[in-house]
PDB file of N, CA and C in Angstrom:
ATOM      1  N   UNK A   1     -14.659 -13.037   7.404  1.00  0.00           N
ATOM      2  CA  UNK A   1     -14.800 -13.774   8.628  1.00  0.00           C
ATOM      3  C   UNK A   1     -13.784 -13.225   9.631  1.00  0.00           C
ATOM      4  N   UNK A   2     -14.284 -13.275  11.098  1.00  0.00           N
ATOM      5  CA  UNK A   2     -13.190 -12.608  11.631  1.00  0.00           C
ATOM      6  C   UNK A   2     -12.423 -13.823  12.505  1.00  0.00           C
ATOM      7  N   UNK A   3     -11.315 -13.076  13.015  1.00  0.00           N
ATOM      8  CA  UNK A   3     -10.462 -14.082  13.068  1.00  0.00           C
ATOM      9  C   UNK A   3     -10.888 -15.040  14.385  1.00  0.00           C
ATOM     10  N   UNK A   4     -11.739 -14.494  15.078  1.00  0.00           N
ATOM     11  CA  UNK A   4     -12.192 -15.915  16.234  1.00  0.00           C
ATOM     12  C   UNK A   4     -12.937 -16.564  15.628  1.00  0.00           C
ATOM     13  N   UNK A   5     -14.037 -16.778  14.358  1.00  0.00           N
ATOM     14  CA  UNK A   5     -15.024 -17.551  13.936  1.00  0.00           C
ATOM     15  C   UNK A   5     -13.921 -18.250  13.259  1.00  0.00           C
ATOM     16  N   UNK A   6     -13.369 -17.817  12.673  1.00  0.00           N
ATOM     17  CA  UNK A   6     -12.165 -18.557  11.304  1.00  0.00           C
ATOM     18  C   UNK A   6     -11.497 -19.580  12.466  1.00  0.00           C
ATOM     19  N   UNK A   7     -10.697 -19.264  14.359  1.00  0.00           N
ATOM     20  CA  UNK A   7     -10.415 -20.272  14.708  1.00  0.00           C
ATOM     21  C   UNK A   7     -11.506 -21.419  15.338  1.00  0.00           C
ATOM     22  N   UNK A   8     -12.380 -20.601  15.532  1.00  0.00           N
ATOM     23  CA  UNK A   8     -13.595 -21.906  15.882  1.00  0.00           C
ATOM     24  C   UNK A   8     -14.362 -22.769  14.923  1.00  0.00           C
ATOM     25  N   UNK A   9     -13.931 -22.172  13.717  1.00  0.00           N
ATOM     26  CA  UNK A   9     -14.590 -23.337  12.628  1.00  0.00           C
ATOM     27  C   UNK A   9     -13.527 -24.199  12.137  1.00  0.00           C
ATOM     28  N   UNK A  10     -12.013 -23.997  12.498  1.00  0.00           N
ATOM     29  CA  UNK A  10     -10.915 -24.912  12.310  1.00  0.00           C
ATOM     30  C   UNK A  10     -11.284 -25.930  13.371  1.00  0.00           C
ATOM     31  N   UNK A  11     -11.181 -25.287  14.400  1.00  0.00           N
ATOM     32  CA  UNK A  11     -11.333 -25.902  15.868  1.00  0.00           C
ATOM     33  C   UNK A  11     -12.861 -27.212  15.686  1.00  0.00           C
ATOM     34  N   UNK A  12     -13.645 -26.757  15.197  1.00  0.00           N
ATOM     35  CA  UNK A  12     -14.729 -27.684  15.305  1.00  0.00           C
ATOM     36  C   UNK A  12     -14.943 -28.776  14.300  1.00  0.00           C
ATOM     37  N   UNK A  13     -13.907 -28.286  13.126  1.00  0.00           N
ATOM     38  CA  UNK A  13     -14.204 -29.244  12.093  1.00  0.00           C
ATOM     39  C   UNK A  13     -12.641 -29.903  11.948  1.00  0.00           C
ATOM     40  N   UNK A  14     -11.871 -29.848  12.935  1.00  0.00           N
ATOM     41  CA  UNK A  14     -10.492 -30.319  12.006  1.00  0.00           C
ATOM     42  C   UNK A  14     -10.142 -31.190  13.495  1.00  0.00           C
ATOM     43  N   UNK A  15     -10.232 -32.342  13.422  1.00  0.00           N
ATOM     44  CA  UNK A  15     -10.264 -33.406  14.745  1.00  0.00           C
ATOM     45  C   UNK A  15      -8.568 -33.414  15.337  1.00  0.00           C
ATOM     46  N   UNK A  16      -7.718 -33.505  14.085  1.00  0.00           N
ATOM     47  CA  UNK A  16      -6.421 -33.297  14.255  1.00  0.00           C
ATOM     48  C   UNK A  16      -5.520 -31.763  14.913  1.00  0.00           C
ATOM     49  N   UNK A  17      -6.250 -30.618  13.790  1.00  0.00           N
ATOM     50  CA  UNK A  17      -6.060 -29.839  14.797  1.00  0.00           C
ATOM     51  C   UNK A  17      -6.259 -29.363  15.962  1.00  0.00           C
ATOM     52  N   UNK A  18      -7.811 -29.921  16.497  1.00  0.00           N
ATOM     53  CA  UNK A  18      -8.386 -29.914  17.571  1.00  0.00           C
ATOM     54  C   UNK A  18      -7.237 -30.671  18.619  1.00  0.00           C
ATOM     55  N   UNK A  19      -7.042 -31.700  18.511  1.00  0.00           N
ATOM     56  CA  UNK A  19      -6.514 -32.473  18.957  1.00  0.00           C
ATOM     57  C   UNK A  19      -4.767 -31.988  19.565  1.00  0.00           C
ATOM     58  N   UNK A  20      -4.303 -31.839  18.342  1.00  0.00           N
ATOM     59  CA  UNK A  20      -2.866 -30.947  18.611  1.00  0.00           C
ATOM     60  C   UNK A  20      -3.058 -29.522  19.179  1.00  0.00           C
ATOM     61  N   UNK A  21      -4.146 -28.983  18.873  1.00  0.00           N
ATOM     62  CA  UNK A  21      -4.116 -27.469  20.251  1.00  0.00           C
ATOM     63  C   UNK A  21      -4.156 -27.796  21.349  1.00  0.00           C
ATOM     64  N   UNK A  22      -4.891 -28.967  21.945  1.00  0.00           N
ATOM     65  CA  UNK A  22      -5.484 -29.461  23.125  1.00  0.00           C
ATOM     66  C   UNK A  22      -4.459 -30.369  24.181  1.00  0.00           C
ATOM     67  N   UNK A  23      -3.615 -31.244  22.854  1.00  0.00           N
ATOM     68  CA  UNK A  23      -2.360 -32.145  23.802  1.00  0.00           C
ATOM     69  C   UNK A  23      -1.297 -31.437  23.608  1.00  0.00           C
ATOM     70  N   UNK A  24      -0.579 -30.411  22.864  1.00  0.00           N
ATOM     71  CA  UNK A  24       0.386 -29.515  23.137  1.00  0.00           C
ATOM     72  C   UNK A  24       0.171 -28.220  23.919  1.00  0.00           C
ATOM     73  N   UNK A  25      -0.809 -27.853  23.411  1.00  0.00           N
ATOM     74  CA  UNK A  25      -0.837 -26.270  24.394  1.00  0.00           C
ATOM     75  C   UNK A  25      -2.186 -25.845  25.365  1.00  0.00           C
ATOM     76  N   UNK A  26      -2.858 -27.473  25.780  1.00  0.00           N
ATOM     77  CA  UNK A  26      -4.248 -27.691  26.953  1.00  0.00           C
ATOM     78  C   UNK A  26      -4.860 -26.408  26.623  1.00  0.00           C
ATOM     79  N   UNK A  27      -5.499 -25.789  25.565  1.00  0.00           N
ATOM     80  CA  UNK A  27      -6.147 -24.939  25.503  1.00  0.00           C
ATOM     81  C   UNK A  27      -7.189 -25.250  24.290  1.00  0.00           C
ATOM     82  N   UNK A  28      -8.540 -24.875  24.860  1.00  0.00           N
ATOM     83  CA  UNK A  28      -9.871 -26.058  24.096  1.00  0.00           C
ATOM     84  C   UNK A  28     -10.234 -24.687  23.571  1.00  0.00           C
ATOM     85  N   UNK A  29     -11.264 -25.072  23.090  1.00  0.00           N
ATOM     86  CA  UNK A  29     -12.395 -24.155  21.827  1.00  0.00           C
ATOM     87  C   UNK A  29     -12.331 -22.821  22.736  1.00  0.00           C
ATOM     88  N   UNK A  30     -13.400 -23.356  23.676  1.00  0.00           N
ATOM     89  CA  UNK A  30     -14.210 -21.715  24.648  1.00  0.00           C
ATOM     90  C   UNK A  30     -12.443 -21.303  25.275  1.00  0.00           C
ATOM     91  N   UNK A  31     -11.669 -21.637  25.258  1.00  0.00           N
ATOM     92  CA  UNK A  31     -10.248 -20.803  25.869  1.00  0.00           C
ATOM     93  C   UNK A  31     -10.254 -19.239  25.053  1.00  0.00           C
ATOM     94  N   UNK A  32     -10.939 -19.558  23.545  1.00  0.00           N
ATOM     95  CA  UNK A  32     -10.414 -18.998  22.397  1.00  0.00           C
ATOM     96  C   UNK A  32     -11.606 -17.471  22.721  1.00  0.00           C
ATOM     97  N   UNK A  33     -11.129 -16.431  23.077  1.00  0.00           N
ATOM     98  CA  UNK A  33     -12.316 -15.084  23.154  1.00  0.00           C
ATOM     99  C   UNK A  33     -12.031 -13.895  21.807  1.00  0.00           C
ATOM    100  N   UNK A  34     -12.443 -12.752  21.348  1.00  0.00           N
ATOM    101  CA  UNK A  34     -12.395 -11.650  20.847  1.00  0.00           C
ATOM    102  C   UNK A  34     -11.128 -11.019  21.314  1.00  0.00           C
ATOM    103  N   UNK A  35     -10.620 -11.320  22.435  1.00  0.00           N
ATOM    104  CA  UNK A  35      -9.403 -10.557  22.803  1.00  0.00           C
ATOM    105  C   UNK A  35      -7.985 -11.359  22.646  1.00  0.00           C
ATOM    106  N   UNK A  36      -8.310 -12.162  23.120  1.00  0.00           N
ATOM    107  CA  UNK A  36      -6.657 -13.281  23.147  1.00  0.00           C
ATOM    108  C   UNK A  36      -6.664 -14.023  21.732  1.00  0.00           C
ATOM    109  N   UNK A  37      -7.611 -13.837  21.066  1.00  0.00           N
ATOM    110  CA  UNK A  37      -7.073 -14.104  19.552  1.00  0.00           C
ATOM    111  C   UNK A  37      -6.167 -13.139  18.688  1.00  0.00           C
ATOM    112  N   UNK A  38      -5.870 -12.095  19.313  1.00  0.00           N
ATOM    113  CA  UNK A  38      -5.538 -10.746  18.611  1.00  0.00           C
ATOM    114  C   UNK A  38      -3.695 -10.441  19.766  1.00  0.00           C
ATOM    115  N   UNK A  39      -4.054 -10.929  20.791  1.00  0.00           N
ATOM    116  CA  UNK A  39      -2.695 -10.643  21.738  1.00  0.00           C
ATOM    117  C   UNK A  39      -1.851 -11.817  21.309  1.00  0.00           C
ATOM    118  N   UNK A  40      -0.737 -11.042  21.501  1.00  0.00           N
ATOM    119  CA  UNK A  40       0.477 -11.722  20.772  1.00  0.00           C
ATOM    120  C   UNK A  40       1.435 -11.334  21.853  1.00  0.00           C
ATOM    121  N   UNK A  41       0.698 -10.556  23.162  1.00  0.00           N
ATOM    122  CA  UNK A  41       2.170 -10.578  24.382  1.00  0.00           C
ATOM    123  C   UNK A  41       1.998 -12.030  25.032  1.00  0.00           C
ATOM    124  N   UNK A  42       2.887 -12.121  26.300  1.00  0.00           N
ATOM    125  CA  UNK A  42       2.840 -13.155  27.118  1.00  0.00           C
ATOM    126  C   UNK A  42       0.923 -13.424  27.326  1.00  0.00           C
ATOM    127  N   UNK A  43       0.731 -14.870  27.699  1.00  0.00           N
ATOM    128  CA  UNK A  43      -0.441 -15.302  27.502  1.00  0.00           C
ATOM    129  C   UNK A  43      -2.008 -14.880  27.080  1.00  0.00           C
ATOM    130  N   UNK A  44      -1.567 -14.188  25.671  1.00  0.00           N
ATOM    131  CA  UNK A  44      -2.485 -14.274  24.646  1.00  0.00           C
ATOM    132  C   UNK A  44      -1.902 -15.087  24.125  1.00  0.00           C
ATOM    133  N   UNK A  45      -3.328 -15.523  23.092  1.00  0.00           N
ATOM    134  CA  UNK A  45      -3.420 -16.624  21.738  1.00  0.00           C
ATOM    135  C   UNK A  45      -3.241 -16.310  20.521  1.00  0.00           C
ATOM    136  N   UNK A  46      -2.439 -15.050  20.282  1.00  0.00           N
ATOM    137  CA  UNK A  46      -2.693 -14.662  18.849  1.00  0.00           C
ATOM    138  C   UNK A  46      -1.507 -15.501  17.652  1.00  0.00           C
ATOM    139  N   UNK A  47      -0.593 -15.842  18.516  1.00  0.00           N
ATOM    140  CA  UNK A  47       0.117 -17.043  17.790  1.00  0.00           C
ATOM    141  C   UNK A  47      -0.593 -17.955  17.516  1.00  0.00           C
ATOM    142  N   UNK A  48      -1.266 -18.667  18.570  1.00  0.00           N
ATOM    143  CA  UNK A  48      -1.515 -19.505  18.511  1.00  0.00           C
ATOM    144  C   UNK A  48      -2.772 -19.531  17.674  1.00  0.00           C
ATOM    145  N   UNK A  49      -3.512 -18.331  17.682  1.00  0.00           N
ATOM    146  CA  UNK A  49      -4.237 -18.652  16.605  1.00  0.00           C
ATOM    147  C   UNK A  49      -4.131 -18.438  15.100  1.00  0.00           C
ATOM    148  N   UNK A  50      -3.192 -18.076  15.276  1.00  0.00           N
ATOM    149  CA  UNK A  50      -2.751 -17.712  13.260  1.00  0.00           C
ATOM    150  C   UNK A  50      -2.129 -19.258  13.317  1.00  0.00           C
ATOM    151  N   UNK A  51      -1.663 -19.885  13.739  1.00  0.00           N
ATOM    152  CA  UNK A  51      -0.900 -21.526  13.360  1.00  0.00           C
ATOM    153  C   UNK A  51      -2.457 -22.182  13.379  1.00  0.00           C
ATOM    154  N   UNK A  52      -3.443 -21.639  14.090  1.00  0.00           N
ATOM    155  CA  UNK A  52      -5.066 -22.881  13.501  1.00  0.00           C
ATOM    156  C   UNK A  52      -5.458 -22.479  12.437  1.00  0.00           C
ATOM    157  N   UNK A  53      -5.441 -21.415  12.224  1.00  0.00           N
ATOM    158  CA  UNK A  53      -5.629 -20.568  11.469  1.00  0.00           C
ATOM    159  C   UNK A  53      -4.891 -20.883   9.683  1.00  0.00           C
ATOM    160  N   UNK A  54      -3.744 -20.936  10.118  1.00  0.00           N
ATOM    161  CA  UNK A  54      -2.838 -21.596   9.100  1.00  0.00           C
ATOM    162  C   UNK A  54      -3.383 -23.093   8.850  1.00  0.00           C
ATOM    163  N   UNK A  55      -3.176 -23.748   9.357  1.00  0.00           N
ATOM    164  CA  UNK A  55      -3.752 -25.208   9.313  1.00  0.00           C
ATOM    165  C   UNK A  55      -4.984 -25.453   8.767  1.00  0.00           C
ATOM    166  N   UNK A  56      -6.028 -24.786   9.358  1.00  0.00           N
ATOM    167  CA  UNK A  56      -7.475 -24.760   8.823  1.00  0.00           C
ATOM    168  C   UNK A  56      -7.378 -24.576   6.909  1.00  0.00           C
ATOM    169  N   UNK A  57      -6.469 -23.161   6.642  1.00  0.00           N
ATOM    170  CA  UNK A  57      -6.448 -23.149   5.359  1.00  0.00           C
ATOM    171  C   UNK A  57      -5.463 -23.643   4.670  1.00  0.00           C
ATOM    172  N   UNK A  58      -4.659 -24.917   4.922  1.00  0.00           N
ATOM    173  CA  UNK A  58      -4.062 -26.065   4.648  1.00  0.00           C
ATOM    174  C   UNK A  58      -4.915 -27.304   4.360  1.00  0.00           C
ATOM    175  N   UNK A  59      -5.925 -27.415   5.097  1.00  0.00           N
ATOM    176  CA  UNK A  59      -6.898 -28.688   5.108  1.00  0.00           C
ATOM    177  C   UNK A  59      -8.169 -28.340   4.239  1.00  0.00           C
ATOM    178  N   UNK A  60      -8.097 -26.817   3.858  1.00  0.00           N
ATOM    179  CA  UNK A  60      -8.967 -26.502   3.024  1.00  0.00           C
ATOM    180  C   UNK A  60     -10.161 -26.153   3.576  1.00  0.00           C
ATOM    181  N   UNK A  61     -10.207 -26.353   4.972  1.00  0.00           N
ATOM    182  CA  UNK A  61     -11.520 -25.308   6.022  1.00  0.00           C
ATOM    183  C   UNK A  61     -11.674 -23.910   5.523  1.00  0.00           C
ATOM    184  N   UNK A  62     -10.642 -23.358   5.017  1.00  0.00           N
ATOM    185  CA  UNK A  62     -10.626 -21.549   5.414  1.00  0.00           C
ATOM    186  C   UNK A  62     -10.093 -21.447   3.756  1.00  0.00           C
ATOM    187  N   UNK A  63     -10.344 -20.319   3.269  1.00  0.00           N
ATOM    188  CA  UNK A  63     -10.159 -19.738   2.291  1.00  0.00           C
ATOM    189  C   UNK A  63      -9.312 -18.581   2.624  1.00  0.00           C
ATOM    190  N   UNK A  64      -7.823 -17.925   2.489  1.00  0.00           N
ATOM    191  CA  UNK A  64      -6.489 -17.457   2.604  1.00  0.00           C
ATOM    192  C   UNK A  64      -7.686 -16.015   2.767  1.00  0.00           C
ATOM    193  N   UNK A  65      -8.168 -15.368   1.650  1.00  0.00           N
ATOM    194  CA  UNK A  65      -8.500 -14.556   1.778  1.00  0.00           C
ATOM    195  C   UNK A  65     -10.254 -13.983   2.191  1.00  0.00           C
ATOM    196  N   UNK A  66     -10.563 -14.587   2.680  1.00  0.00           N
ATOM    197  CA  UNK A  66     -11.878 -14.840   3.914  1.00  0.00           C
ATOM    198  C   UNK A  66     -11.826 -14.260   5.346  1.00  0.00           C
ATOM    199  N   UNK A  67     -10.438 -14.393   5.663  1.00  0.00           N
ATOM    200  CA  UNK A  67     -10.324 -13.716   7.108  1.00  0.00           C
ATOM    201  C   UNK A  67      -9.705 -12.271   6.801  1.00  0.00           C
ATOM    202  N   UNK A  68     -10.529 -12.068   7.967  1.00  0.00           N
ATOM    203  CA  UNK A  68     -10.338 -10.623   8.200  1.00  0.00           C
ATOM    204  C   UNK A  68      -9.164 -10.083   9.431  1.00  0.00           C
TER     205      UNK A  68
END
């Protein structure tokens, strides 16, 4: 799975994490593209998506070794 489907299936199924991306860092599902999941300079998401990312396979959404 690559790593934007892996954050949009955290994102759609995990109400809490949904929730904490959205009231800490105002950035919703469609924010999330092929490019700013991977940037890790000033305003890309690539932090931010390895911590949904992390979470998802904490809650048991994601399987550790599934993403690509």
């Amino acid at each position: 799975m690559e790593k934007l489907e892996a954050v949009q299936k955290v994102l759609r199924f995990s109400t809490s994490t949904r929730e904490w991306c959205e009231g800490d860092y105002s950035i919703y599902f469609d924010d999330f593209d092929e490019q700013n999941v991977g940037d890790y300079n000033s305003g890309g998401y690539g932090d931010l998506a390895d911590e949904i990312i992390e979470r998802g396979i904490e809650e048991g959404l994601l399987e550790e070794n599934e993403i690509e």
